[in-house]
Protein backbone atom coordinates (compact mmCIF):
# COMPACT_ATOMS: atom_id res chain seq x y z
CA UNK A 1 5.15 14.62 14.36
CA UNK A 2 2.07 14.26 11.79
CA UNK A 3 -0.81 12.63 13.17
CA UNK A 4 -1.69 9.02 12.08
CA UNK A 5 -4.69 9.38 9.12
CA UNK A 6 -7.96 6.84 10.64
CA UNK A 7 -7.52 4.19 7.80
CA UNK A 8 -3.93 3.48 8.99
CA UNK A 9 -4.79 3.71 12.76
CA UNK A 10 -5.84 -0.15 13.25
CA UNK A 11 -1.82 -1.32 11.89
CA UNK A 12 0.44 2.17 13.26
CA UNK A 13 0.01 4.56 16.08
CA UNK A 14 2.57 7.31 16.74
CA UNK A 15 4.24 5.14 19.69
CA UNK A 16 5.14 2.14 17.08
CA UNK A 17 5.96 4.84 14.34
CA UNK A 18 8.58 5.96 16.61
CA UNK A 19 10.07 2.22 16.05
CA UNK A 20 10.10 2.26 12.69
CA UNK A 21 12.20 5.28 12.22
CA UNK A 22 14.47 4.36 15.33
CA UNK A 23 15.53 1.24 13.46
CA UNK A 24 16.07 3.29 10.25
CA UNK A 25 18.43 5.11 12.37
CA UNK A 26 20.29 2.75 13.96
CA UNK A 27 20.69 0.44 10.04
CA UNK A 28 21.93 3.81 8.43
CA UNK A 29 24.88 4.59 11.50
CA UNK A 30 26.72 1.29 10.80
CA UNK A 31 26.06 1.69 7.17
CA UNK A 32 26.01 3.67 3.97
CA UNK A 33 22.33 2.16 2.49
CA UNK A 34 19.41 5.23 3.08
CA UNK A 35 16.15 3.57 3.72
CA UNK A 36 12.96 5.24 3.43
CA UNK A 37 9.81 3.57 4.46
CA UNK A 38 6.26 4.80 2.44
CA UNK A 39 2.87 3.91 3.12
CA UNK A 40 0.22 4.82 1.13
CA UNK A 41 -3.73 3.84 1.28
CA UNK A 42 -4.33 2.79 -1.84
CA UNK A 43 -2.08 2.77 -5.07
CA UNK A 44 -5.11 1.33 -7.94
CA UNK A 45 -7.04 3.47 -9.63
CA UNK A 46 -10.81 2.56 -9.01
CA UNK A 47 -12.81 4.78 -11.28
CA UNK A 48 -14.19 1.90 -13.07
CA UNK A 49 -16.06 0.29 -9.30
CA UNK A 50 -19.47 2.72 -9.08
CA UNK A 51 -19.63 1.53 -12.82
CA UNK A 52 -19.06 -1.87 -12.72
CA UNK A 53 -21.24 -2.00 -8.90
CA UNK A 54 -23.74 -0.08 -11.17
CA UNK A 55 -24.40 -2.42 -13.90
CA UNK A 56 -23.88 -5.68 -11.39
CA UNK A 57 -26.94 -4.25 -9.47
CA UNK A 58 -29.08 -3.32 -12.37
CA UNK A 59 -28.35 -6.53 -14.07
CA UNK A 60 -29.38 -8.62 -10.61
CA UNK A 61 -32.39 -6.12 -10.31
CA UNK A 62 -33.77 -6.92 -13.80
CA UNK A 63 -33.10 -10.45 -13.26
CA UNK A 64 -35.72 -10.31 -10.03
CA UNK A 65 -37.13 -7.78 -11.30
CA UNK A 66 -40.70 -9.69 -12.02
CA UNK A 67 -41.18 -10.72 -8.49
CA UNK A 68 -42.02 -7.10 -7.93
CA UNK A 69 -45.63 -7.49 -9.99
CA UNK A 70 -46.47 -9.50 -7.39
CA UNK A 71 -48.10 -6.11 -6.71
CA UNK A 72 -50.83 -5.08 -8.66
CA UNK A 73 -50.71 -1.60 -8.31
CA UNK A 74 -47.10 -0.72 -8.06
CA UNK A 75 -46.29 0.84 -11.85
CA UNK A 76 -43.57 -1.17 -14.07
CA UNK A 77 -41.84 1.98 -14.78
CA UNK A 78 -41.77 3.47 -11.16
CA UNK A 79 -40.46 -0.32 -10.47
CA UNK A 80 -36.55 0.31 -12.71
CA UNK A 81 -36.27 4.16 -11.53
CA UNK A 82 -36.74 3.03 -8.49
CA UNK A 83 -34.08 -0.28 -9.42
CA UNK A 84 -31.68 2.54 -11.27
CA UNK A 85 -31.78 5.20 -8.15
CA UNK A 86 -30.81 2.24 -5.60
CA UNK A 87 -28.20 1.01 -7.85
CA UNK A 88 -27.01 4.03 -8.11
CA UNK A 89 -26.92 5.25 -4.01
CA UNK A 90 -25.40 1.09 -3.70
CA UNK A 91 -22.81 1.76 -5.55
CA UNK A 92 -21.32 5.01 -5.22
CA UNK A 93 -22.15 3.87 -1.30
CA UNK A 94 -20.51 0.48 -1.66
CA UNK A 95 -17.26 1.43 -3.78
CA UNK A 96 -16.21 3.88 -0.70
CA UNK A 97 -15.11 0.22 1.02
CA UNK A 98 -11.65 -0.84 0.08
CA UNK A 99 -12.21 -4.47 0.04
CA UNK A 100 -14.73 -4.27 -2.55
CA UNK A 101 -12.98 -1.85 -4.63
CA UNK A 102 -9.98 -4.46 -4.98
CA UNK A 103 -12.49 -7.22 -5.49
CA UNK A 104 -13.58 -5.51 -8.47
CA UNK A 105 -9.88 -4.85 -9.98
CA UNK A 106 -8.06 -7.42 -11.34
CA UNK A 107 -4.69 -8.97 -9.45
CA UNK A 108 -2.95 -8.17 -12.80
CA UNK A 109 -4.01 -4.74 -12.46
CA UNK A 110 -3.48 -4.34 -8.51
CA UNK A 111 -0.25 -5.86 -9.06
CA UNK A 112 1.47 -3.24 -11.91
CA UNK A 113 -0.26 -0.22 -10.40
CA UNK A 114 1.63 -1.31 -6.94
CA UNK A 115 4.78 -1.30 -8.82
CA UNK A 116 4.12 1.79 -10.59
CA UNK A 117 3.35 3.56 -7.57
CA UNK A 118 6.47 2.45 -5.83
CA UNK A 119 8.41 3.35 -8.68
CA UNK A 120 7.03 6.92 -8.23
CA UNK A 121 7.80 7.43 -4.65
CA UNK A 122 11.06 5.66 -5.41
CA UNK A 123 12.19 9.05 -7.56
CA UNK A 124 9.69 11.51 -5.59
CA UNK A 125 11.38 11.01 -2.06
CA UNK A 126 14.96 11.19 -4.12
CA UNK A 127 15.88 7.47 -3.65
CA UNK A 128 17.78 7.58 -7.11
CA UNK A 129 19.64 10.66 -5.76
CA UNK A 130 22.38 9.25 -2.96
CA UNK A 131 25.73 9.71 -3.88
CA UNK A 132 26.69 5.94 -3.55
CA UNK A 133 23.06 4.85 -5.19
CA UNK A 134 22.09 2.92 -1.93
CA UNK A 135 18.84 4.43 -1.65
CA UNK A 136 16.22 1.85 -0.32
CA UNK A 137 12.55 1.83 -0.40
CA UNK A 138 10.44 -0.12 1.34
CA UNK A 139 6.43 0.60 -0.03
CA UNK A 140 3.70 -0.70 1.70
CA UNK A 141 0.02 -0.19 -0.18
CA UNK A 142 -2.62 -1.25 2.43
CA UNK A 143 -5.57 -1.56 0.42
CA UNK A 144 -3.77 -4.35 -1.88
CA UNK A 145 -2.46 -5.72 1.12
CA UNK A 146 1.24 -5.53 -1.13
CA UNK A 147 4.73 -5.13 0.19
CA UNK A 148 7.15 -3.70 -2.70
CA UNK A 149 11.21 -3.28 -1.67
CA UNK A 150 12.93 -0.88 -4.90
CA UNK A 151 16.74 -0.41 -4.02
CA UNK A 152 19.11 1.54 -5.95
CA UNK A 153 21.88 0.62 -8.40
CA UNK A 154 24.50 -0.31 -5.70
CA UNK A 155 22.10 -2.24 -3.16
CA UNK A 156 20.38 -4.20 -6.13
CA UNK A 157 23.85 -5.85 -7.53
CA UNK A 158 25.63 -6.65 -4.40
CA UNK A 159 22.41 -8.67 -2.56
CA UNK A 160 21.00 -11.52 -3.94
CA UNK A 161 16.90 -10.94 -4.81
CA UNK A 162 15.54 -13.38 -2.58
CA UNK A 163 16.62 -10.82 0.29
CA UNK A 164 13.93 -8.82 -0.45
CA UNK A 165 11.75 -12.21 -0.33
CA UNK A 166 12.71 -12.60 3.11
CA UNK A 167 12.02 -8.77 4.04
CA UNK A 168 8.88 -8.81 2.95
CA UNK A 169 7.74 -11.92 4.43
CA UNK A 170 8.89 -10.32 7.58
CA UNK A 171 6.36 -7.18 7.16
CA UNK A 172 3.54 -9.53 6.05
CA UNK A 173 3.79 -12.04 8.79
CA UNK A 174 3.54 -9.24 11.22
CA UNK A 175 0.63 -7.41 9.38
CA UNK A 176 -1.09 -10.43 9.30
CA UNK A 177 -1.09 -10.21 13.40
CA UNK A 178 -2.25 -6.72 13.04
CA UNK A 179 1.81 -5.44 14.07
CA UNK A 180 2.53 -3.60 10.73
CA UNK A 181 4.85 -1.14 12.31
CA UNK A 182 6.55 -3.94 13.95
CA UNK A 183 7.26 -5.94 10.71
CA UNK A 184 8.85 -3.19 8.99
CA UNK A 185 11.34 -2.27 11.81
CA UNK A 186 11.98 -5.72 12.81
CA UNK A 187 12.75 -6.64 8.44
CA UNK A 188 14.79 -3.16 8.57
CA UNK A 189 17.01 -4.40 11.78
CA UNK A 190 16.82 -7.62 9.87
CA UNK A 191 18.51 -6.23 7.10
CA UNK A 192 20.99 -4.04 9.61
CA UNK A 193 23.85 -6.76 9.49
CA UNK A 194 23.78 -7.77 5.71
CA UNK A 195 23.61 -4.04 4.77
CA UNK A 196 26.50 -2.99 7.22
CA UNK A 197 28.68 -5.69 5.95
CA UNK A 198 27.92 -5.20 2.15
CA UNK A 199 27.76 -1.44 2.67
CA UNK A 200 29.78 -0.18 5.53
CA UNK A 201 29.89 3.53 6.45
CA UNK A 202 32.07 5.49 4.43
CA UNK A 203 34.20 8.37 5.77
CA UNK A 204 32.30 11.47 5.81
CA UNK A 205 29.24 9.74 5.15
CA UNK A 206 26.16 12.14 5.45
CA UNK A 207 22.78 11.22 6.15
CA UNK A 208 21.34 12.04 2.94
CA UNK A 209 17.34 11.62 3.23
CA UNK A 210 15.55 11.92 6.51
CA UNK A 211 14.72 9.30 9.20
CA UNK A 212 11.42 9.24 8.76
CA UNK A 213 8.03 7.22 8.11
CA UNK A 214 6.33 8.95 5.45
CA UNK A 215 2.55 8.42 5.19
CA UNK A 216 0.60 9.32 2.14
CA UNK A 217 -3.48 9.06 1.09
């Protein structure tokens, strides 16, 4: 088993991982639906922060800027390379923090690159593939603190959407408490007894995409 990357650590260790994929297991032996659980760190693109961190500090250091020739005998120009080279160690320093990064992209923005990014790992772990199109993905993005549920064909026009409401509500009340692992196999269980009625086993149903977890940076 892989070991659990240090930004995930404070919300998963290996013991509660072990939950989350045992509940995958036991939804998908009364059942036909293939659920695949994917956590990734960040899904935004945040380029555009050192920039943006850049010009914020520059623009606050001219605007105090004249409290510095307080001192006679420190040189104006010595003064703004000394204002651009801290900007510049501040913000390449300060965008490494997730929390600011996201404070400096819009919701819009956080929002569509979430979706994007699920979409991705919806086709990249072969959720489109299963032969009855019950694939299932549940997509968790940690620094935009989003929960994003993408189900196949089958899944998506036999359940109602606001099941996915209450799935995800499940996972976030739980993250909230710092029990992320928790969430997801207690909204997966959750889901067990809809999904086996709406999508019992079939004969000679295979388990088409592993059990598993899958973590990515």
């Amino acid at each position: 088993m892989s070991s659990i990357p240090k930004w995930l650590e404070r919300h998963l260790n290996a013991e509660n991982r072990v939950l989350v994929e045992d509940a995958i297991a036991s939804v998908e032996k009364s059942s036909s639906v293939e659920i695949v659980p994917v956590i990734v760190k960040r899904s935004s693109t945040v380029s555009h922060v050192p920039v943006n961190l850049f010009l914020l500090l520059i623009c606050l250091g001219l605007l105090f800027g004249d409290y510095f020739y307080i001192l006679p005998w420190v040189n104006s120009g010595l003064i703004y390379l000394g204002l651009g080279i801290l900007s510049l160690i501040l913000s390449m320093g300060l965008s490494r923090f997730d929390r600011v990064s996201m404070l400096f992209t819009p919701e819009a923005d956080r929002n569509l690159q979430v979706l994007q990014r699920a979409e991705l790992e919806f086709y990249r772990n072969k959720l489109g593939q299963t032969r009855d199109k019950t694939g299932v993905l549940v997509f968790i993005s940690v620094a935009e603190r989003r929960v994003q549920v993408l189900a196949d064909e089958t899944v998506s026009k036999r359940l109602p959407e606001d099941t996915w409401d209450k799935f995800v509500e499940i996972i976030l009340q739980h993250k909230k408490q710092g029990l992320l692992a928790k969430g997801i196999a207690e909204a997966i269980l959750w889901s067990g007894d809809l999904m086996k009625k709406e999508f019992p086993i079939q004969p000679q149903d295979v388990n088409e995409l592993p059990n598993k977890l899958i973590i990515l940076d």
